[in-house]
Protein backbone atom coordinates (compact mmCIF):
# COMPACT_ATOMS: atom_id res chain seq x y z
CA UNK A 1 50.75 11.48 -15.80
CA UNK A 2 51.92 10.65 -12.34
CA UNK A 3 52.73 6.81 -12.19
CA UNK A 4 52.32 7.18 -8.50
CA UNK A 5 48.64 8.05 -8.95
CA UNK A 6 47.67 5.42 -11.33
CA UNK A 7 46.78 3.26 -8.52
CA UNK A 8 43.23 5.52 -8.12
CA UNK A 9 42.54 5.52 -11.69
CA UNK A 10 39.20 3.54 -12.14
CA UNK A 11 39.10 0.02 -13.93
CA UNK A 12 37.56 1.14 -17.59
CA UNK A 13 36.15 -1.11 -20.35
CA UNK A 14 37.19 1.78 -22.82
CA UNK A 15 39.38 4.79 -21.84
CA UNK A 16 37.79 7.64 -21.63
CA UNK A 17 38.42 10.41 -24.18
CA UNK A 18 40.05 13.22 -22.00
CA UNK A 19 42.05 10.75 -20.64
CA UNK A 20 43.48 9.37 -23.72
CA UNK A 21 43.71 12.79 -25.15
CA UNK A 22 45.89 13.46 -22.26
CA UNK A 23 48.20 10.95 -22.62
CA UNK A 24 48.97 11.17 -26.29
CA UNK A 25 49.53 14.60 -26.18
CA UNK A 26 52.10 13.72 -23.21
CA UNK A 27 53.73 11.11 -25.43
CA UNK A 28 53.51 11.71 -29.48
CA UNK A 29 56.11 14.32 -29.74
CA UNK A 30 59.73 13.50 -30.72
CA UNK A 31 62.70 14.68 -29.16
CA UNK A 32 62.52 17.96 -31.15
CA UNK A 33 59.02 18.84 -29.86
CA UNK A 34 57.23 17.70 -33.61
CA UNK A 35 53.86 16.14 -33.95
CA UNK A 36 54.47 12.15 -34.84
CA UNK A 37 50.71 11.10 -34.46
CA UNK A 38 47.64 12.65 -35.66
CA UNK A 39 45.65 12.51 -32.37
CA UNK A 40 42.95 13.33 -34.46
CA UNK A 41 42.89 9.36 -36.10
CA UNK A 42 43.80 8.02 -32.39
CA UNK A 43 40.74 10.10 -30.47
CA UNK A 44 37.64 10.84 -31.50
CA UNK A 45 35.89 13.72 -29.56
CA UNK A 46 32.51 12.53 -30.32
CA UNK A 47 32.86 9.01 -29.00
CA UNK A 48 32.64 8.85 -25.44
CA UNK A 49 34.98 6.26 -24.86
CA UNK A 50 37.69 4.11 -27.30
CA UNK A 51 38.07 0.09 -27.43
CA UNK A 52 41.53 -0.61 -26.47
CA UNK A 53 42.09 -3.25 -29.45
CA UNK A 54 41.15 -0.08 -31.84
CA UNK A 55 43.84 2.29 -30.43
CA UNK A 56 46.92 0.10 -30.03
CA UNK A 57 47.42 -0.46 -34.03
CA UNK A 58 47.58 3.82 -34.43
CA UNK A 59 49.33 4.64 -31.25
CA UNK A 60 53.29 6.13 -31.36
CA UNK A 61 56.45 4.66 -30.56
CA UNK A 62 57.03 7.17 -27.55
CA UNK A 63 53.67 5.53 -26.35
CA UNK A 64 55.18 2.09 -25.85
CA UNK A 65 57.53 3.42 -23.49
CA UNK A 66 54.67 5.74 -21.24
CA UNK A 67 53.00 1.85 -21.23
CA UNK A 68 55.29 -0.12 -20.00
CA UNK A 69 55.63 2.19 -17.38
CA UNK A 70 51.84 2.76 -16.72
CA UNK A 71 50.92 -1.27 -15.95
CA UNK A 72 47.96 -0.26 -14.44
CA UNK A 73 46.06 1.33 -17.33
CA UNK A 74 46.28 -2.05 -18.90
CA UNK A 75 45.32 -4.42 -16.40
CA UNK A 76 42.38 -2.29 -15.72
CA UNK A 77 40.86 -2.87 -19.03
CA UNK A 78 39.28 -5.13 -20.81
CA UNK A 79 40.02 -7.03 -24.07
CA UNK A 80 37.44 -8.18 -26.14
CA UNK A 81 37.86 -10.95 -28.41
CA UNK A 82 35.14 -10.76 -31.08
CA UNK A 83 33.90 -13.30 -34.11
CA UNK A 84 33.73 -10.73 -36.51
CA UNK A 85 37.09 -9.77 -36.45
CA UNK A 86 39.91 -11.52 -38.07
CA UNK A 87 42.15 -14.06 -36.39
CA UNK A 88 45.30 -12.49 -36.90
CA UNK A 89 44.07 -9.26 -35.46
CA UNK A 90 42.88 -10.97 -32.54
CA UNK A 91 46.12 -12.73 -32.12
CA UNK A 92 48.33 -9.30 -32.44
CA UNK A 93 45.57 -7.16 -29.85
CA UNK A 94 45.76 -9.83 -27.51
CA UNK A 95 50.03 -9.89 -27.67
CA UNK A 96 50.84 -6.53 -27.69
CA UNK A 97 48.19 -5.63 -25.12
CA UNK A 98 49.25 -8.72 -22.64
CA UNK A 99 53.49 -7.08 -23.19
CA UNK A 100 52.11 -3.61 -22.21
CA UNK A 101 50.66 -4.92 -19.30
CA UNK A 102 54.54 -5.63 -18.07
CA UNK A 103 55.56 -8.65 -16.08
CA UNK A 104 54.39 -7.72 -12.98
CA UNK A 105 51.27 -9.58 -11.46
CA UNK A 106 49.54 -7.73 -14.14
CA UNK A 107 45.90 -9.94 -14.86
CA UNK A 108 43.31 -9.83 -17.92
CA UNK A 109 40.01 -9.26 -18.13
CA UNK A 110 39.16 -11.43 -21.58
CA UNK A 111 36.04 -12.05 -22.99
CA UNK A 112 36.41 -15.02 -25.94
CA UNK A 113 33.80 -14.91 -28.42
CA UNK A 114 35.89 -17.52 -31.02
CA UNK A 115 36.74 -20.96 -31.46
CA UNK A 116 39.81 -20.51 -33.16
CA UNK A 117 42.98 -23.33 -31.77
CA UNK A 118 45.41 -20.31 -31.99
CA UNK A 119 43.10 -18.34 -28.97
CA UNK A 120 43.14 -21.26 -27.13
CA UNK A 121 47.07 -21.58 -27.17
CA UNK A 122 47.12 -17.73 -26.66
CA UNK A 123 44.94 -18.38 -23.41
CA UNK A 124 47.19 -21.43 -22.01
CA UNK A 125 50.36 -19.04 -22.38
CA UNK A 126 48.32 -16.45 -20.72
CA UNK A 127 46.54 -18.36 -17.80
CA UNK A 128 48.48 -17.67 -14.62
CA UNK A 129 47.34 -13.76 -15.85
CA UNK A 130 43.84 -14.28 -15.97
CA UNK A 131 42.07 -12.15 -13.73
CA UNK A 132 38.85 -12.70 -15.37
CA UNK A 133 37.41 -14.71 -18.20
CA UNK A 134 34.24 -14.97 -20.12
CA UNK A 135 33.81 -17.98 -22.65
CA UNK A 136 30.89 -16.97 -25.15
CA UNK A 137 29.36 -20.11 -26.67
CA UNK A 138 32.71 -21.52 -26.39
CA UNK A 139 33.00 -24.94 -28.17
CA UNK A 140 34.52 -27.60 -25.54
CA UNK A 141 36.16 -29.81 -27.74
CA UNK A 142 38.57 -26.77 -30.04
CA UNK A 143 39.47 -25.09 -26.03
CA UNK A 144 40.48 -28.62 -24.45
CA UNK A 145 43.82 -27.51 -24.75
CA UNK A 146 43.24 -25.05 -22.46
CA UNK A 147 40.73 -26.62 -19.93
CA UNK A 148 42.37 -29.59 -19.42
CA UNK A 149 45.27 -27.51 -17.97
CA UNK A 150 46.20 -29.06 -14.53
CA UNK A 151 45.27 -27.18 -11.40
CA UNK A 152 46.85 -24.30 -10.32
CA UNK A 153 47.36 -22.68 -14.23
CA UNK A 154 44.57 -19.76 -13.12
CA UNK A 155 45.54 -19.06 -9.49
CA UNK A 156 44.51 -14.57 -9.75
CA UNK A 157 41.38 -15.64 -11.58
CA UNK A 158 38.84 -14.00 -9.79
CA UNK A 159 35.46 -14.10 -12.22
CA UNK A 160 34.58 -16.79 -14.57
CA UNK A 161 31.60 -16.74 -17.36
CA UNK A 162 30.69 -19.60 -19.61
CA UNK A 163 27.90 -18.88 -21.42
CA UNK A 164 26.42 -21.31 -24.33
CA UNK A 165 28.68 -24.08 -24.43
CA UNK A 166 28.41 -25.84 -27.87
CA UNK A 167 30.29 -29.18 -29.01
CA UNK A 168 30.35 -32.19 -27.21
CA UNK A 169 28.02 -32.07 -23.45
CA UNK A 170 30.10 -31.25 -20.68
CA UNK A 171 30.85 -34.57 -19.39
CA UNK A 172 34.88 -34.92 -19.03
CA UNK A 173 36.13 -33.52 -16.24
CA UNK A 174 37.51 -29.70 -16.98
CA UNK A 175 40.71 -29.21 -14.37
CA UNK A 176 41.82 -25.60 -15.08
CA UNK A 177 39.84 -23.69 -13.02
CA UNK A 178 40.45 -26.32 -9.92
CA UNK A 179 42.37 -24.69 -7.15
CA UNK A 180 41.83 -21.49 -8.52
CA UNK A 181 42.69 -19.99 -4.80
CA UNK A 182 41.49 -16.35 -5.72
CA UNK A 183 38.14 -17.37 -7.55
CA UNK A 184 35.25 -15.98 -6.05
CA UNK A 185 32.57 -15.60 -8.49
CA UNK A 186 31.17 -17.86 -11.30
CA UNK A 187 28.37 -17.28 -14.16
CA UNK A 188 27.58 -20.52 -15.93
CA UNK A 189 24.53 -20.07 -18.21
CA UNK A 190 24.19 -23.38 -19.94
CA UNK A 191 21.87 -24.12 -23.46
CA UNK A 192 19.88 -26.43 -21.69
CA UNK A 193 21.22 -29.13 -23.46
CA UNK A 194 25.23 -29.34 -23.30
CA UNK A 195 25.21 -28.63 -19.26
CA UNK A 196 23.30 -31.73 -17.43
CA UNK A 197 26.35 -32.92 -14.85
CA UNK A 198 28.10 -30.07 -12.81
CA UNK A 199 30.54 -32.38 -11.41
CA UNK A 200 32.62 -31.86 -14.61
CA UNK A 201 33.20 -28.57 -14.06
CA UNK A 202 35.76 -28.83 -11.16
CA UNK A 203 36.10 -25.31 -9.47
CA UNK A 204 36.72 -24.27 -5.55
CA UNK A 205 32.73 -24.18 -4.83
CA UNK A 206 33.70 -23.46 -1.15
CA UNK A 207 35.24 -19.98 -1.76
CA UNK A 208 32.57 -18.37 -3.81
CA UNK A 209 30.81 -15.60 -2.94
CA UNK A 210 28.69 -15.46 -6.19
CA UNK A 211 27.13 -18.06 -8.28
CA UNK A 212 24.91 -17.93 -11.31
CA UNK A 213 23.59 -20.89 -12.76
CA UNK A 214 21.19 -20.85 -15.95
CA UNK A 215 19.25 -22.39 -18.66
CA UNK A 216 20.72 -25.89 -17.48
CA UNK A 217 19.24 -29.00 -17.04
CA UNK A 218 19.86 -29.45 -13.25
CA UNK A 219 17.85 -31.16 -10.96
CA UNK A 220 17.04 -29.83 -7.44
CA UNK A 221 19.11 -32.59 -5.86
CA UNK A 222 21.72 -31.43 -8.25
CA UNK A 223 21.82 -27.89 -7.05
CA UNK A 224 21.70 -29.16 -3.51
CA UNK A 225 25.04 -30.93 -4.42
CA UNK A 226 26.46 -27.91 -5.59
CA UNK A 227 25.19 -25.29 -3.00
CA UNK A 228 26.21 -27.88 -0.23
CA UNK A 229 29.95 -26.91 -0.80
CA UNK A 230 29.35 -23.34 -1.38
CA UNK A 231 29.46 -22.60 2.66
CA UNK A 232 30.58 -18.76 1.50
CA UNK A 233 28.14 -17.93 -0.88
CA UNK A 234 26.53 -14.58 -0.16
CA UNK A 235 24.47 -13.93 -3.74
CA UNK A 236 23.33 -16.64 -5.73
CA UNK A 237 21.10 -16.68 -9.01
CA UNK A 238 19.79 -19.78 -10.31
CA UNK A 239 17.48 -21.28 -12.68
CA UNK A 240 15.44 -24.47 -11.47
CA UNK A 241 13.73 -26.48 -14.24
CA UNK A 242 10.70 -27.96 -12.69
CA UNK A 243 9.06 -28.51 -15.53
CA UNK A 244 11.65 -31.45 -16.80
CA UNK A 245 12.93 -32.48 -13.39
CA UNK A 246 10.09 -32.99 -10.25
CA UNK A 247 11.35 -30.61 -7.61
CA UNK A 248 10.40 -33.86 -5.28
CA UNK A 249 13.95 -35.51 -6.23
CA UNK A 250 15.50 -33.66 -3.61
CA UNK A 251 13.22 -36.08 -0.91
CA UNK A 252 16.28 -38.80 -1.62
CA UNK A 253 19.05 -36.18 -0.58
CA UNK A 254 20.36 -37.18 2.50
CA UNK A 255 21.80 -33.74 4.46
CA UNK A 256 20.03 -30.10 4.25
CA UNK A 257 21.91 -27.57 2.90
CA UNK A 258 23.43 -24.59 5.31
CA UNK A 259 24.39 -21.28 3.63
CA UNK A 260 25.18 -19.00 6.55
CA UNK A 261 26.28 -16.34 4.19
CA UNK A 262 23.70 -15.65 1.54
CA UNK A 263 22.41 -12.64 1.67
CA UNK A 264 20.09 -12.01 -1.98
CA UNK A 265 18.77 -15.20 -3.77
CA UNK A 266 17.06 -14.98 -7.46
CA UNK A 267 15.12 -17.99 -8.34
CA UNK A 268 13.87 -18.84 -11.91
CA UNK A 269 11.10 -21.64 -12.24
CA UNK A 270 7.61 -22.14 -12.95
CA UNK A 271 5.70 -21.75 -9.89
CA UNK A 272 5.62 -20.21 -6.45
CA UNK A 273 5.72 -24.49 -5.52
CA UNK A 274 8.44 -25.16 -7.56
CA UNK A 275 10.34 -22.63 -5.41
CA UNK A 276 9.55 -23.26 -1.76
CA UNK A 277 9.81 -27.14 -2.19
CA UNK A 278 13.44 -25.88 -3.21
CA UNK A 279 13.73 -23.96 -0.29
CA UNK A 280 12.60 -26.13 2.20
CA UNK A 281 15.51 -27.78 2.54
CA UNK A 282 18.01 -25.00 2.58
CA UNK A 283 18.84 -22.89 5.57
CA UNK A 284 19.96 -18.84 5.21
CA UNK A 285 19.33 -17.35 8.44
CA UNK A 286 21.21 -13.96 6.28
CA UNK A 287 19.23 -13.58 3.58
CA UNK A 288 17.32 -10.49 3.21
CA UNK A 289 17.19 -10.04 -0.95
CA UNK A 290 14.64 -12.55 -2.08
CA UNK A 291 13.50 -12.65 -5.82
CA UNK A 292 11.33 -15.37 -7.56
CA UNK A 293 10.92 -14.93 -11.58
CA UNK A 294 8.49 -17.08 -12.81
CA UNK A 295 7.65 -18.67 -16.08
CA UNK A 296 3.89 -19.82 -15.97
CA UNK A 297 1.03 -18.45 -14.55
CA UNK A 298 0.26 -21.81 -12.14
CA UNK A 299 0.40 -20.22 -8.82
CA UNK A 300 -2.50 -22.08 -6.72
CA UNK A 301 -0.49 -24.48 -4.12
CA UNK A 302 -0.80 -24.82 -0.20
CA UNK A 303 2.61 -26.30 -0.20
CA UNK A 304 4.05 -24.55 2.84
CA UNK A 305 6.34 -21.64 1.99
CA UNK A 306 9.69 -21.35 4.04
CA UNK A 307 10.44 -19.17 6.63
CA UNK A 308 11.99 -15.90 6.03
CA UNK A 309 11.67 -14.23 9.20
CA UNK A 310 14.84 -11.60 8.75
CA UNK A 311 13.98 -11.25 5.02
CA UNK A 312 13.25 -6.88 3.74
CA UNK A 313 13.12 -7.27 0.10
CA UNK A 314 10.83 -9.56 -1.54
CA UNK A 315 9.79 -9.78 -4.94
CA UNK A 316 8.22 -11.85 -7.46
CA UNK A 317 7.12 -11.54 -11.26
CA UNK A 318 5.00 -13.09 -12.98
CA UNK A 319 4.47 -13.40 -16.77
CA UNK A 320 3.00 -10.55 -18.60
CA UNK A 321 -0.62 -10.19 -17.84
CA UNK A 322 -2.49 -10.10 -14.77
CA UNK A 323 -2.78 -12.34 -12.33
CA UNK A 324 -4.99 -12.37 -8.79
CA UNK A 325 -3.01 -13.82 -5.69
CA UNK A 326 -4.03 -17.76 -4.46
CA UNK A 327 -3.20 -19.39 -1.59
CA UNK A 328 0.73 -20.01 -1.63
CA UNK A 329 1.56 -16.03 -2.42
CA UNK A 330 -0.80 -15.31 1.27
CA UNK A 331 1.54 -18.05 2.51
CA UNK A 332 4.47 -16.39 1.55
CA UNK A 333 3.99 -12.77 2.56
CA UNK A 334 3.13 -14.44 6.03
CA UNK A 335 6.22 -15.89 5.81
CA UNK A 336 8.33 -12.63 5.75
CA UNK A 337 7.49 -10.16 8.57
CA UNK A 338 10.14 -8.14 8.27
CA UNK A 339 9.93 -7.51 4.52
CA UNK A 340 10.39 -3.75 3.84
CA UNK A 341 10.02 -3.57 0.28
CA UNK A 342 7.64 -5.98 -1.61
CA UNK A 343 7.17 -6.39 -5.42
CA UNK A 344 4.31 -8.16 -6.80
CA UNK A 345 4.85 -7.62 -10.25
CA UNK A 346 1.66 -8.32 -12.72
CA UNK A 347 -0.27 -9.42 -9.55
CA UNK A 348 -3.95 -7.87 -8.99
CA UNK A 349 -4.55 -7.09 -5.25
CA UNK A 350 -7.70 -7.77 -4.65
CA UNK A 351 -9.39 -5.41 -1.27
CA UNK A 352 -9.75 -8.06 1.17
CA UNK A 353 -5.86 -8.46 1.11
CA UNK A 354 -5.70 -4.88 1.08
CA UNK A 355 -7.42 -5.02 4.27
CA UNK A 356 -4.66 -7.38 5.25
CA UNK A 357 -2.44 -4.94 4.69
CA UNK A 358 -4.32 -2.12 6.65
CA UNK A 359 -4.72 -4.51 9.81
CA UNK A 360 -1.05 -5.58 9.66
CA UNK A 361 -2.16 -9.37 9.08
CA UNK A 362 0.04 -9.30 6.23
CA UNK A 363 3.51 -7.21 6.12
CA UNK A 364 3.42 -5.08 9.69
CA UNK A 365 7.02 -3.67 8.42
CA UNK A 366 6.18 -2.56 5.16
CA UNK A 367 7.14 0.96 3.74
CA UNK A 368 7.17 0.00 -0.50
CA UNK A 369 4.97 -1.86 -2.09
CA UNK A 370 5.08 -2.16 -6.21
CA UNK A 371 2.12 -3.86 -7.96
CA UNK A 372 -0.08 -4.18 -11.04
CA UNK A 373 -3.28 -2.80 -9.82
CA UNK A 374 -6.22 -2.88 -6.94
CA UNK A 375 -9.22 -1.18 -6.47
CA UNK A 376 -8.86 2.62 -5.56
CA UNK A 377 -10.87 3.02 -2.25
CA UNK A 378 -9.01 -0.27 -1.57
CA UNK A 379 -5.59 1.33 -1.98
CA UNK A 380 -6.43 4.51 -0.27
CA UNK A 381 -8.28 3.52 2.80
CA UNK A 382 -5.45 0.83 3.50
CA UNK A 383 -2.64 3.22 3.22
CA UNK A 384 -4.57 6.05 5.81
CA UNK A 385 -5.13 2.72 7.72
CA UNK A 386 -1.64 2.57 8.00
CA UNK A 387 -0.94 6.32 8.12
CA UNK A 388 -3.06 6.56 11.66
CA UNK A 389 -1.62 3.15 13.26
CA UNK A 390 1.04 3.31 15.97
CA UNK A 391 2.15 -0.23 15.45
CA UNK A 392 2.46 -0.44 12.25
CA UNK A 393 4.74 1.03 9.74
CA UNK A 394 3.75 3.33 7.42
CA UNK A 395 3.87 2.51 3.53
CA UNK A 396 5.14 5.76 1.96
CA UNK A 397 5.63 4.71 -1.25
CA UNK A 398 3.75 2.79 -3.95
CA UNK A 399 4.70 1.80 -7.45
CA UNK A 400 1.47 1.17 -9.16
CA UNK A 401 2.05 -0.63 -13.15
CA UNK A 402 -1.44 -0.45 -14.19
CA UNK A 403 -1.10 2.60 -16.90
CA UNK A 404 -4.16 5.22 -15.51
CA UNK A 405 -6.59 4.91 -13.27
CA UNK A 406 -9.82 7.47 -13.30
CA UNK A 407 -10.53 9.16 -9.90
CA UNK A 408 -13.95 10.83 -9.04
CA UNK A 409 -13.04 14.22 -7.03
CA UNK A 410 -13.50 12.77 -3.62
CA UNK A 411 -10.65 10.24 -4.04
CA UNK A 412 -8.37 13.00 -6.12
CA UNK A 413 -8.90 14.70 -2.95
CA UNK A 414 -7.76 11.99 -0.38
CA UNK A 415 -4.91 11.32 -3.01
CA UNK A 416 -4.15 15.06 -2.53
CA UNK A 417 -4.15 14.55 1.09
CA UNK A 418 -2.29 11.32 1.42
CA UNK A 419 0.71 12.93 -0.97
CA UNK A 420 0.55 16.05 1.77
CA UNK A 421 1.57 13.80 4.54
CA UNK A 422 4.25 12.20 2.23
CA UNK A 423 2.75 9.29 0.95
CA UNK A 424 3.68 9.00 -3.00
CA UNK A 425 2.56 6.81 -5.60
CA UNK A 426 3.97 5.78 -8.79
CA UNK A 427 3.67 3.85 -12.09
CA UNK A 428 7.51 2.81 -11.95
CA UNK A 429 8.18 -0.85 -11.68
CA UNK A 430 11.12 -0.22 -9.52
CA UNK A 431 10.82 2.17 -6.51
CA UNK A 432 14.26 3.51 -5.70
CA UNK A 433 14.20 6.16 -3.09
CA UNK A 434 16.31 8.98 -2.88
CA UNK A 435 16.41 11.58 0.26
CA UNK A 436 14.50 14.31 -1.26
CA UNK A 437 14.44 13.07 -4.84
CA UNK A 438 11.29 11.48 -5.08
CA UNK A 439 9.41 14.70 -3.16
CA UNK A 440 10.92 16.49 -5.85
CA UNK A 441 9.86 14.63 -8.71
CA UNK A 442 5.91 13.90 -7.19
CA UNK A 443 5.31 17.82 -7.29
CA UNK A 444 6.80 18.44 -10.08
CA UNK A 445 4.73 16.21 -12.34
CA UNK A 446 1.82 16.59 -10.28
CA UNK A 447 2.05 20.86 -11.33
CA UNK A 448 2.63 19.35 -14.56
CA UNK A 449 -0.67 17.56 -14.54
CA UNK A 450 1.33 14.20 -15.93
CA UNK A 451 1.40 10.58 -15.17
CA UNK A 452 -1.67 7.59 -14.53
CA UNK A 453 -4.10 9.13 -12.36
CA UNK A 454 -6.54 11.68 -14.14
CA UNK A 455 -10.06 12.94 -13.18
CA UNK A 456 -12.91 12.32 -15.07
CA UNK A 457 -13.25 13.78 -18.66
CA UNK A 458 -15.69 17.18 -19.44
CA UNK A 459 -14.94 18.50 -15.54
CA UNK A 460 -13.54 21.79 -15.06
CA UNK A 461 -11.16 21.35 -13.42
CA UNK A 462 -10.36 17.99 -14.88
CA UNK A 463 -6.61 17.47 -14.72
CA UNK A 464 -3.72 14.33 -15.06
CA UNK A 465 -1.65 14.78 -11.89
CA UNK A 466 0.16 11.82 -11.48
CA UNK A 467 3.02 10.81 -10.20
CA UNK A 468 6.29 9.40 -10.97
């Protein structure tokens, strides 16, 4: 293989076969052309893929060499360190793979699923070569060693994932990751209980572009510490427990929060309330990806929702079942003009917010809607409504989740029609359009006589035409 062209070879989790096959067959000869490695035990044709920590006990001494000279193969991959496996193997995988990577500014992507002291030593050797690093339930008190590091130990670490920390809460104050100058994206997803004070966790909050916080005990006025040092932050996910902590806490914070930057938000919490008393307070004249997942079915609040006016994907879901819209979700689609796409996933839409809809009182902009279900006169005289208008855009797709719906032959025939003039429906949850794709896929299973519309049973020409 040409060194010079490693440089374009794709980061892998697992090498891929052909590309393996290639480079043992390049490199398990001996000088007088024999065989010294069954590539037959190193490569498996049916597996898509091999795990790096399975090939390096089988490969040949003539490999060594092609490594050490092919850094980037290395530092492209990932190691995984798991529980089931035994320490010493761990120990060896992680050695011999961090020597092949060569002493360039070769970096690691590890993910630690142990406790063991000897992985923790192995990670403070190893920390200025941490390009990424995800902690699995990691137990604080066995990896202090290697937290308490001073700053400056991780400075190419670019992602960091703690997930489940058990032991002791996080309450001392964990240095490593502090001036971490290349960090730009952290995951912490907490166990509700260890997580409560965020402070601990010292990392550069005002160079992130991504943050994830979960299943943590935060307040709001906590998060508002947090996000008020995160002035780069263009994507943030993060889960807001109402339900143990009043949203109204932030009333006592003394400076709104500005992030100029974000562009997509997911929010996790119990009610539509929960989540614009959060947002009140917090500026993002950027964002345009808006998600809200929430965990109860409490959705009846005239709490003013924020203003969104530059917002073009908005979605929210519900728990499983069906729900019919109240006051705060009106408040919200008023609130975003300029959506594009909306979700309302396991929401009912009742006809006089169809009618909404037709009249451009609610979303003038909008071209897909996904939703559980409406009436079907409803749904197709507000989407010829919007067909015929001039000033209002036309909705030419609709995910529907509700599994079939019965249509008597005059509204198969305006169904007909609408799909004609390139208005498709669909029972996917997620609409992703695709220049030509989804034109493709409507006729097809419409001349297959598939998917959730049918026409009413012991007709002639009774037939499931659906759509995708």
């Amino acid at each position: 293989m040409d060194i010079a062209n490693l440089p374009t070879v794709p980061p892998h989790e697992v090498l891929p076969v052909d590309l393996m096959r290639e480079i043992f067959m390049a490199c398990a000869y001996d000088a007088e052309g024999k065989l010294e490695t069954d590539l037959n035990s190193i490569v498996d044709p049916n597996n898509s893929g091999m795990d790096i920590h399975c090939v390096l006990p089988s490969v040949c001494s003539h490999w060594r060499t092609v490594a050490l000279q092919a850094h980037e193969l290395w530092r492209n991959s990932r190691a995984v360190l798991r529980r089931t496996d035994p320490i010493y193997r761990l120990l060896d995988v992680l050695d011999v793979w961090v020597s092949r990577a060569g002493e360039s500014t070769a970096s690691l992507d590890i993910t630690v699923e142990v406790e063991d002291r000897l992985i923790t030593e192995r990670l403070r050797r190893y920390a200025h070569r941490l390009r990424a690093l995800s902690l699995h339930s990691p137990n604080l008190h066995v990896m202090r060693r290697f937290l308490d590091l001073p700053p400056g130990s991780v400075n190419i670490l670019e992602t960091l994932s703690i997930r489940g920390v058990t032991g002791s809460a996080l309450h001392r104050p964990i240095t490593v990751f502090e001036g971490a100058s290349s960090l730009r994206d952290v995951a912490l997803h907490g166990n509700y209980t260890q997580i409560k004070n965020m402070n601990a966790l010292r990392v550069p909050w005002c160079q992130l572009t991504r943050l994830s916080i979960e299943r943590t005990r935060l307040t709001a006025a906590q998060f508002y510490s947090i996000l008020s040092q995160c002035s780069a932050l263009a994507t943030a996910s993060l889960f807001l427990d109402a339900r143990h902590h009043p949203v109204t806490d932030i009333d006592h914070v003394q400076q709104d929060v500005s992030l100029p930057a974000l562009r997509a938000l997911e929010l996790v919490t119990h009610a539509l309330a929960h989540a614009a008393q959060f947002m009140q307070r917090i500026s993002c004249p950027e964002l345009v990806d808006l998600a809200v997942f929430l965990s109860s079915d409490i959705m009846d609040s005239s709490f003013p929702a924020p203003a969104l006016p530059h917002l073009r994907r908005f979605m929210i879901h519900c728990p499983i079942g069906l729900h019919r819209p109240r006051a705060d979700l009106l408040l919200w689609l008023r609130a975003c003009p300029a959506a594009v796409h909306v979700c309302l996933d396991g929401i009912w839409i009742p006809a006089p917010m169809m009618q909404q809809l037709a009249d451009g009182t609610l979303l003038p902009n909008l071209q897909l809607l996904t939703f559980w279900g409406t009436e079907v006169d409803a749904l197709i005289a507000m989407l010829w409504a919007r067909q015929r208008s001039a000033d209002l855009a036309t909705i030419s797709e609709v995910g529907l989740r509700e599994n079939v719906w019965v249509l008597s032959p005059p509204q198969s025939e305006s169904v007909q029609k609408l799909m004609s003039v390139g208005v498709f429906l669909g029972n996917s949850p997620e609409i992703r359009p695709e220049a030509g794709e989804i034109e493709k896929k409507v006729r097809a299973d419409f001349e297959a006589g598939t998917g959730p519309f049918t026409m009413p049973k012991g007709r002639a020409h009774q037939r499931r035409w659906g759509l995708m």
